[in-house]
PDB file of N, CA and C in Angstrom:
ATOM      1  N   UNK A   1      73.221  97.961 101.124  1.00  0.00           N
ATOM      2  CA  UNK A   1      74.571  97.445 100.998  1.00  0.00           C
ATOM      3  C   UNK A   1      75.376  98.301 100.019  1.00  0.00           C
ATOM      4  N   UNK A   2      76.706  98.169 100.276  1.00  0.00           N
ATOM      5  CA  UNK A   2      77.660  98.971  98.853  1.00  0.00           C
ATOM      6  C   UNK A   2      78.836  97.410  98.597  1.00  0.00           C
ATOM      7  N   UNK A   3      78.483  98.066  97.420  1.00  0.00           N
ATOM      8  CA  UNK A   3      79.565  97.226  96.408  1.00  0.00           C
ATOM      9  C   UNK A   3      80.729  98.050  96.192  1.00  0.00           C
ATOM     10  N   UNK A   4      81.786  97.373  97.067  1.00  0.00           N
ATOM     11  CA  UNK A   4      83.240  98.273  96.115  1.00  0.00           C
ATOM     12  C   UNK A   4      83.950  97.735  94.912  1.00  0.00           C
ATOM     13  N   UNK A   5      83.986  98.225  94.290  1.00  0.00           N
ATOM     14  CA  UNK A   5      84.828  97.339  93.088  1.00  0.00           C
ATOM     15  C   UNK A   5      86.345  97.495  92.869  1.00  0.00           C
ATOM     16  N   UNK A   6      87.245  96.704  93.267  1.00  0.00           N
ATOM     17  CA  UNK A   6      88.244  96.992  93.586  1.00  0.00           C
ATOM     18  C   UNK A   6      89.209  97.408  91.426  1.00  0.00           C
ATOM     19  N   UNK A   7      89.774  98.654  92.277  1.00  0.00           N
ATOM     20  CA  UNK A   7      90.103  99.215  91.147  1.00  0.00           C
ATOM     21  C   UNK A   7      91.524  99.784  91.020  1.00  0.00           C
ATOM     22  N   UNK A   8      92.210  99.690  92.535  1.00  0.00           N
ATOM     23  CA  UNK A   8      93.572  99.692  92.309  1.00  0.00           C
ATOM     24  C   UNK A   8      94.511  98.356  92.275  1.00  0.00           C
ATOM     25  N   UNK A   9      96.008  98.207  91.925  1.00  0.00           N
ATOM     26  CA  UNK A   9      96.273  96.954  92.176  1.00  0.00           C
ATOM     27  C   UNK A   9      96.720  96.901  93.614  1.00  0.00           C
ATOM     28  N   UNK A  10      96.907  95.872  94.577  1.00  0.00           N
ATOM     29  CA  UNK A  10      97.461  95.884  96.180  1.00  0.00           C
ATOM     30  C   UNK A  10      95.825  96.233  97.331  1.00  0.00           C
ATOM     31  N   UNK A  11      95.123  96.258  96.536  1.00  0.00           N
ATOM     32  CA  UNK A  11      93.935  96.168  97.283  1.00  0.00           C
ATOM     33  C   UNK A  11      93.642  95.226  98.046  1.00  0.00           C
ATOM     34  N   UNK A  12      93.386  95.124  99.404  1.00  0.00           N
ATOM     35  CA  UNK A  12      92.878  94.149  99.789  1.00  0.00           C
ATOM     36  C   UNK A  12      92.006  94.181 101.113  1.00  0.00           C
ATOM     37  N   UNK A  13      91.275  92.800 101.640  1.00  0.00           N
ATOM     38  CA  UNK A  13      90.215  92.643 101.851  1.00  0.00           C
ATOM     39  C   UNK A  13      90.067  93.397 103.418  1.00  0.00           C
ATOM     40  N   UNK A  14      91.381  93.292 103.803  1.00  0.00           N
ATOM     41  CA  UNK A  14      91.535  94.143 105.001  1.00  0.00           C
ATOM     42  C   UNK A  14      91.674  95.648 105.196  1.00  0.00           C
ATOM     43  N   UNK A  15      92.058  96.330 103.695  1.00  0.00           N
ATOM     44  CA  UNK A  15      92.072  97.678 103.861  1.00  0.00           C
ATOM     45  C   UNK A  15      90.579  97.996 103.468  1.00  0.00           C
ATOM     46  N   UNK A  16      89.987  96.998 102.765  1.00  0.00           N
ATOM     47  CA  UNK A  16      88.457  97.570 102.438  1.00  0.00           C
ATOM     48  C   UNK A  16      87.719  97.364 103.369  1.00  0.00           C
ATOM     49  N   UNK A  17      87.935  96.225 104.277  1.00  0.00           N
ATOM     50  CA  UNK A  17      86.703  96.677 105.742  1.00  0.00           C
ATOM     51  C   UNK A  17      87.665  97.702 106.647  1.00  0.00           C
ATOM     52  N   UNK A  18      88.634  98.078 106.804  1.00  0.00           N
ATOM     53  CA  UNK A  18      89.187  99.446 107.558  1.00  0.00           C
ATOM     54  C   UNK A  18      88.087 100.351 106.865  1.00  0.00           C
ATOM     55  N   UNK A  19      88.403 100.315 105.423  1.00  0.00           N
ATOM     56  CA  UNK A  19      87.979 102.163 105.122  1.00  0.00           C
ATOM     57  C   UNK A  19      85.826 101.912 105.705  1.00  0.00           C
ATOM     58  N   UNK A  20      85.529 101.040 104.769  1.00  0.00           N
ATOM     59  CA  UNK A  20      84.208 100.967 105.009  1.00  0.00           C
ATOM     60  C   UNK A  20      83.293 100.568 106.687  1.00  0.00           C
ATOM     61  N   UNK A  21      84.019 100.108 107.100  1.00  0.00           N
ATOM     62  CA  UNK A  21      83.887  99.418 108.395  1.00  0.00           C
ATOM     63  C   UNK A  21      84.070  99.949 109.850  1.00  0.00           C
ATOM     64  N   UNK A  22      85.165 100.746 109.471  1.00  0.00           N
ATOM     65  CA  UNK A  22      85.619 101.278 110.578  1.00  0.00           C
ATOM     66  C   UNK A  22      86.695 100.346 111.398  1.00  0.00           C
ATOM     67  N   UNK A  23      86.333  99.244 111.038  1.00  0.00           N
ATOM     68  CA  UNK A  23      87.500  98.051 112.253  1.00  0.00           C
ATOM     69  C   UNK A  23      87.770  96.850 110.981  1.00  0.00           C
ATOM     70  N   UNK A  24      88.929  96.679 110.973  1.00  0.00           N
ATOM     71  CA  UNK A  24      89.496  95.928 109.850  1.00  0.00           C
ATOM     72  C   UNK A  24      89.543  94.213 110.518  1.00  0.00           C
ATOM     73  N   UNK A  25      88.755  93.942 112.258  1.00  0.00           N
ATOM     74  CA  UNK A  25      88.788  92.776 112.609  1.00  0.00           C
ATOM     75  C   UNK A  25      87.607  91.896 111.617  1.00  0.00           C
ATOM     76  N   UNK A  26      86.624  93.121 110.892  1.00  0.00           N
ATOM     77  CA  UNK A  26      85.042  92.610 109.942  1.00  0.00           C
ATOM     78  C   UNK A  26      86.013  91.908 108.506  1.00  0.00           C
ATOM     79  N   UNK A  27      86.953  91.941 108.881  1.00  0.00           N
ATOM     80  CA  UNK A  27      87.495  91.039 107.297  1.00  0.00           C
ATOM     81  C   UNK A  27      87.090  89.994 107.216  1.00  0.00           C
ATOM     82  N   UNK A  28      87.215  89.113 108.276  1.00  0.00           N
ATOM     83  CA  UNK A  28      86.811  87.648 107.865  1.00  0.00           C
ATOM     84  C   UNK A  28      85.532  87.642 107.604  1.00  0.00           C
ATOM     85  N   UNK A  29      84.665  88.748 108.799  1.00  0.00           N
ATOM     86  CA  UNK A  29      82.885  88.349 107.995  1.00  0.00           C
ATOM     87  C   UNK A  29      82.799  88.655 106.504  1.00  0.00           C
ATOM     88  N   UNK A  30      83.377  89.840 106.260  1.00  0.00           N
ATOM     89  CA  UNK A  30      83.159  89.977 105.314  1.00  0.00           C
ATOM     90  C   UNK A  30      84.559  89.116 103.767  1.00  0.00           C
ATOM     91  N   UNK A  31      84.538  88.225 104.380  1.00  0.00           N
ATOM     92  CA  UNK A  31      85.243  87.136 103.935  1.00  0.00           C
ATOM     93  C   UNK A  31      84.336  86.179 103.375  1.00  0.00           C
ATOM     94  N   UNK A  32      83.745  85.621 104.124  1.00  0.00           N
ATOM     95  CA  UNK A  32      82.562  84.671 104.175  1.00  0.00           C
ATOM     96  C   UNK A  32      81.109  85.670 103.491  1.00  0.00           C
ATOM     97  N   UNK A  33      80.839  86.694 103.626  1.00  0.00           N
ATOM     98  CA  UNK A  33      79.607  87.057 103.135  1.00  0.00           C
ATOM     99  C   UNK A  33      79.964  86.804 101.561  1.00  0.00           C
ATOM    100  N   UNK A  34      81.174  87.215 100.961  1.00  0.00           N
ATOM    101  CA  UNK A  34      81.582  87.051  99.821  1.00  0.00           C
ATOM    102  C   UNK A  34      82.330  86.226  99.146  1.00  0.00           C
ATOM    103  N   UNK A  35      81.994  84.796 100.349  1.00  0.00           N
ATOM    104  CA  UNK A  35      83.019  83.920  99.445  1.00  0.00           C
ATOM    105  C   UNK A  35      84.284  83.954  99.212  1.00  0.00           C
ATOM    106  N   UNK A  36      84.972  84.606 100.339  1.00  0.00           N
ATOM    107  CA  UNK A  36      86.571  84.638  99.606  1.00  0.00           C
ATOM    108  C   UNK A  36      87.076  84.188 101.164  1.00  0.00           C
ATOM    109  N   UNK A  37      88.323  83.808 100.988  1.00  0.00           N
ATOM    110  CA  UNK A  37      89.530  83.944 101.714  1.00  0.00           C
ATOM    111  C   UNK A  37      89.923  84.770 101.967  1.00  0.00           C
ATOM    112  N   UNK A  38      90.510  85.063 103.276  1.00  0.00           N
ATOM    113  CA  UNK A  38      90.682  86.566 103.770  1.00  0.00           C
ATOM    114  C   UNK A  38      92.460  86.461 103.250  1.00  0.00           C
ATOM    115  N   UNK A  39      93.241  85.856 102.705  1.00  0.00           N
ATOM    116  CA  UNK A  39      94.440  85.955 102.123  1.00  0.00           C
ATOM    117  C   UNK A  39      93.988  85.691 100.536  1.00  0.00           C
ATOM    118  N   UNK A  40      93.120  85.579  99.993  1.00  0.00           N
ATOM    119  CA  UNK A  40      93.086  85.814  98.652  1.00  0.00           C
ATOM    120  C   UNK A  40      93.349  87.399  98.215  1.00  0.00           C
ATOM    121  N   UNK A  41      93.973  87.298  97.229  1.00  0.00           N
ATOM    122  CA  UNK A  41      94.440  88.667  96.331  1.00  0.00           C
ATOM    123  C   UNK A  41      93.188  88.691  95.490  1.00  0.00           C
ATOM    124  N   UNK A  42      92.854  89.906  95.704  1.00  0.00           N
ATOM    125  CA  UNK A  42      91.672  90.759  94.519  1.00  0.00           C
ATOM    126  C   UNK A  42      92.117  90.980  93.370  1.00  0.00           C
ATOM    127  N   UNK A  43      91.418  91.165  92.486  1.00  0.00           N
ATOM    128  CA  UNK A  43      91.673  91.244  91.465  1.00  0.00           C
ATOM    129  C   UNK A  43      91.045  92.528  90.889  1.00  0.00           C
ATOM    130  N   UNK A  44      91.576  93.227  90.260  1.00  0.00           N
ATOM    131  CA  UNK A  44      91.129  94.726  89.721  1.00  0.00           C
ATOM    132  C   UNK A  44      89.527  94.066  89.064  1.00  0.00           C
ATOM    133  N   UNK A  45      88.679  94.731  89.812  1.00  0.00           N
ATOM    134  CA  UNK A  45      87.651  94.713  88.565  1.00  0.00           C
ATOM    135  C   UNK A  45      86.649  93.422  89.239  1.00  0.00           C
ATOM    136  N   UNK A  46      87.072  92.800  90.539  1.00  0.00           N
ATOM    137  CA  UNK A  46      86.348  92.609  91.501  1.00  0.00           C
ATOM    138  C   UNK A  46      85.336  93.242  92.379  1.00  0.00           C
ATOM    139  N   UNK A  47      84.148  92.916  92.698  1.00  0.00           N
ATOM    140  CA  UNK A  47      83.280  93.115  93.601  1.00  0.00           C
ATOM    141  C   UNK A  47      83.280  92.825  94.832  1.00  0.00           C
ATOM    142  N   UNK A  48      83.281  93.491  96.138  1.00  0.00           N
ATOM    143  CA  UNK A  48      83.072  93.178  97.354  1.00  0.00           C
ATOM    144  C   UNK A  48      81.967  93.856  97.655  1.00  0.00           C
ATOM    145  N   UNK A  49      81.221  93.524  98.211  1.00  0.00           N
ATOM    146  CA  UNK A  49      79.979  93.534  98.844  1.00  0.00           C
ATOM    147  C   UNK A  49      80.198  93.791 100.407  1.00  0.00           C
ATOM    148  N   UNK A  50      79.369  94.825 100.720  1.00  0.00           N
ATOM    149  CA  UNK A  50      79.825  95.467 102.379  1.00  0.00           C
ATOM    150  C   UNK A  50      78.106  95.528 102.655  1.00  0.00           C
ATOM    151  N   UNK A  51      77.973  94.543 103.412  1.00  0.00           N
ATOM    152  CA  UNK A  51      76.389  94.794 104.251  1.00  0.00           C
ATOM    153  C   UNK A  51      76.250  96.202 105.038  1.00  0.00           C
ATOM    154  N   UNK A  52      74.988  96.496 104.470  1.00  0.00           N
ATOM    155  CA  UNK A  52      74.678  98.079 105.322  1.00  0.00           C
ATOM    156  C   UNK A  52      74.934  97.805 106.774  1.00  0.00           C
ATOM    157  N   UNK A  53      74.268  97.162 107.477  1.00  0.00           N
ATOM    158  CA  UNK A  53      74.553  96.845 109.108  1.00  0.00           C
ATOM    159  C   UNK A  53      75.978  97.566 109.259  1.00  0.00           C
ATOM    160  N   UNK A  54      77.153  96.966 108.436  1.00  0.00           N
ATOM    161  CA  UNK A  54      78.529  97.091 108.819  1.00  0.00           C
ATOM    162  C   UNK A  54      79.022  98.094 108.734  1.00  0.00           C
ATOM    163  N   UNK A  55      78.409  99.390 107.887  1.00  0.00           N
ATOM    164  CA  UNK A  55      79.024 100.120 107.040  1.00  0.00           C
ATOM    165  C   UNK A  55      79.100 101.629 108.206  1.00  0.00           C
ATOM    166  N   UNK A  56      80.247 102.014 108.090  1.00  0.00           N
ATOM    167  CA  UNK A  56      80.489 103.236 109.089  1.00  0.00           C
ATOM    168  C   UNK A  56      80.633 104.641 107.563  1.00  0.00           C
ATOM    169  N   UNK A  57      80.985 104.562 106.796  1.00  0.00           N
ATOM    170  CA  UNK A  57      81.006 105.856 105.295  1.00  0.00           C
ATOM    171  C   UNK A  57      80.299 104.699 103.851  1.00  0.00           C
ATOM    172  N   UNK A  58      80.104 105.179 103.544  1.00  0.00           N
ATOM    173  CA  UNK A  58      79.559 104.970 101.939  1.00  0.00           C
ATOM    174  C   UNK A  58      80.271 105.670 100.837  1.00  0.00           C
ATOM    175  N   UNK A  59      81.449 106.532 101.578  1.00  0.00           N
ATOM    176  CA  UNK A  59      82.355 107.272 100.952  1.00  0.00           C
ATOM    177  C   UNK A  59      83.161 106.222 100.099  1.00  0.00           C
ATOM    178  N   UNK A  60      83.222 106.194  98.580  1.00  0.00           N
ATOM    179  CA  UNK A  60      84.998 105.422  97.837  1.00  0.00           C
ATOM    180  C   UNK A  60      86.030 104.981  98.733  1.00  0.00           C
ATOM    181  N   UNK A  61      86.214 104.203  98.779  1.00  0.00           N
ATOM    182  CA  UNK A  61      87.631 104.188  99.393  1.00  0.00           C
ATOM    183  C   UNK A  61      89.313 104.857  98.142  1.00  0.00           C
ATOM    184  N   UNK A  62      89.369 105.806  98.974  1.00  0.00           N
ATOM    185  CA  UNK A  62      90.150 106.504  98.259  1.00  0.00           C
ATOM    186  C   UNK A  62      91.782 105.836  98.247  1.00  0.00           C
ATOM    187  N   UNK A  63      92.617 105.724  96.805  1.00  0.00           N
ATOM    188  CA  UNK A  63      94.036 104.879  96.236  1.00  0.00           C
ATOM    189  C   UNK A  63      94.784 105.055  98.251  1.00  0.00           C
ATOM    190  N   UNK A  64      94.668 106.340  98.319  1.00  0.00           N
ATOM    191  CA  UNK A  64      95.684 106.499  99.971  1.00  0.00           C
ATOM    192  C   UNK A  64      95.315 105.504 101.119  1.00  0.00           C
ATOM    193  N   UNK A  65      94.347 104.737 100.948  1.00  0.00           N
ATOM    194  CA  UNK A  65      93.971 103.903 102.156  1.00  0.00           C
ATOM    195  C   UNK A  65      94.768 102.792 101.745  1.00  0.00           C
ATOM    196  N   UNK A  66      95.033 102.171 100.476  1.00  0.00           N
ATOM    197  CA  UNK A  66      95.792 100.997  99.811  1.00  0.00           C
ATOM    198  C   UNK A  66      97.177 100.654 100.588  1.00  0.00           C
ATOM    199  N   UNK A  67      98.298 101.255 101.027  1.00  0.00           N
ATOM    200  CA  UNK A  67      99.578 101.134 101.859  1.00  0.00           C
ATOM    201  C   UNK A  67      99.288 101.506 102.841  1.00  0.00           C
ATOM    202  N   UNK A  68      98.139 101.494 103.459  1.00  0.00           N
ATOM    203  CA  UNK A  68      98.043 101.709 105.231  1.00  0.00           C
ATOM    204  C   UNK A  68      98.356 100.491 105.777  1.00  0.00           C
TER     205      UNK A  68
END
């Protein structure tokens, strides 16, 4: 599994399963794997948790994916 730790502000749960995922429809699972609401706001300095199964890069999600 990878842990992202969200570290910009405007992060959210849908641009982090785009970058890691490949398909930003894995938000809600990965909604529920972590306990959140898929309209909850992150908070800098939060953990999301991305099950290996799901994971298409292991690459950072780099600040430029944030306003996609």
């Amino acid at each position: 599994d990878i842990i992202h730790r969200v570290t910009f502000p405007g992060e959210s749960l849908e641009a982090i399963t785009a970058w890691y995922t490949g398909d930003p429809a894995n938000a809600e699972r990965l909604a529920r794997i972590n306990g959140l609401e898929i309209a909850t706001a992150l908070r800098t300095g939060q953990n999301v948790r991305i099950p290996r199964y799901l994971l298409r890069t292991s690459k950072p999600m780099p600040r430029s994916e944030i306003a996609k």
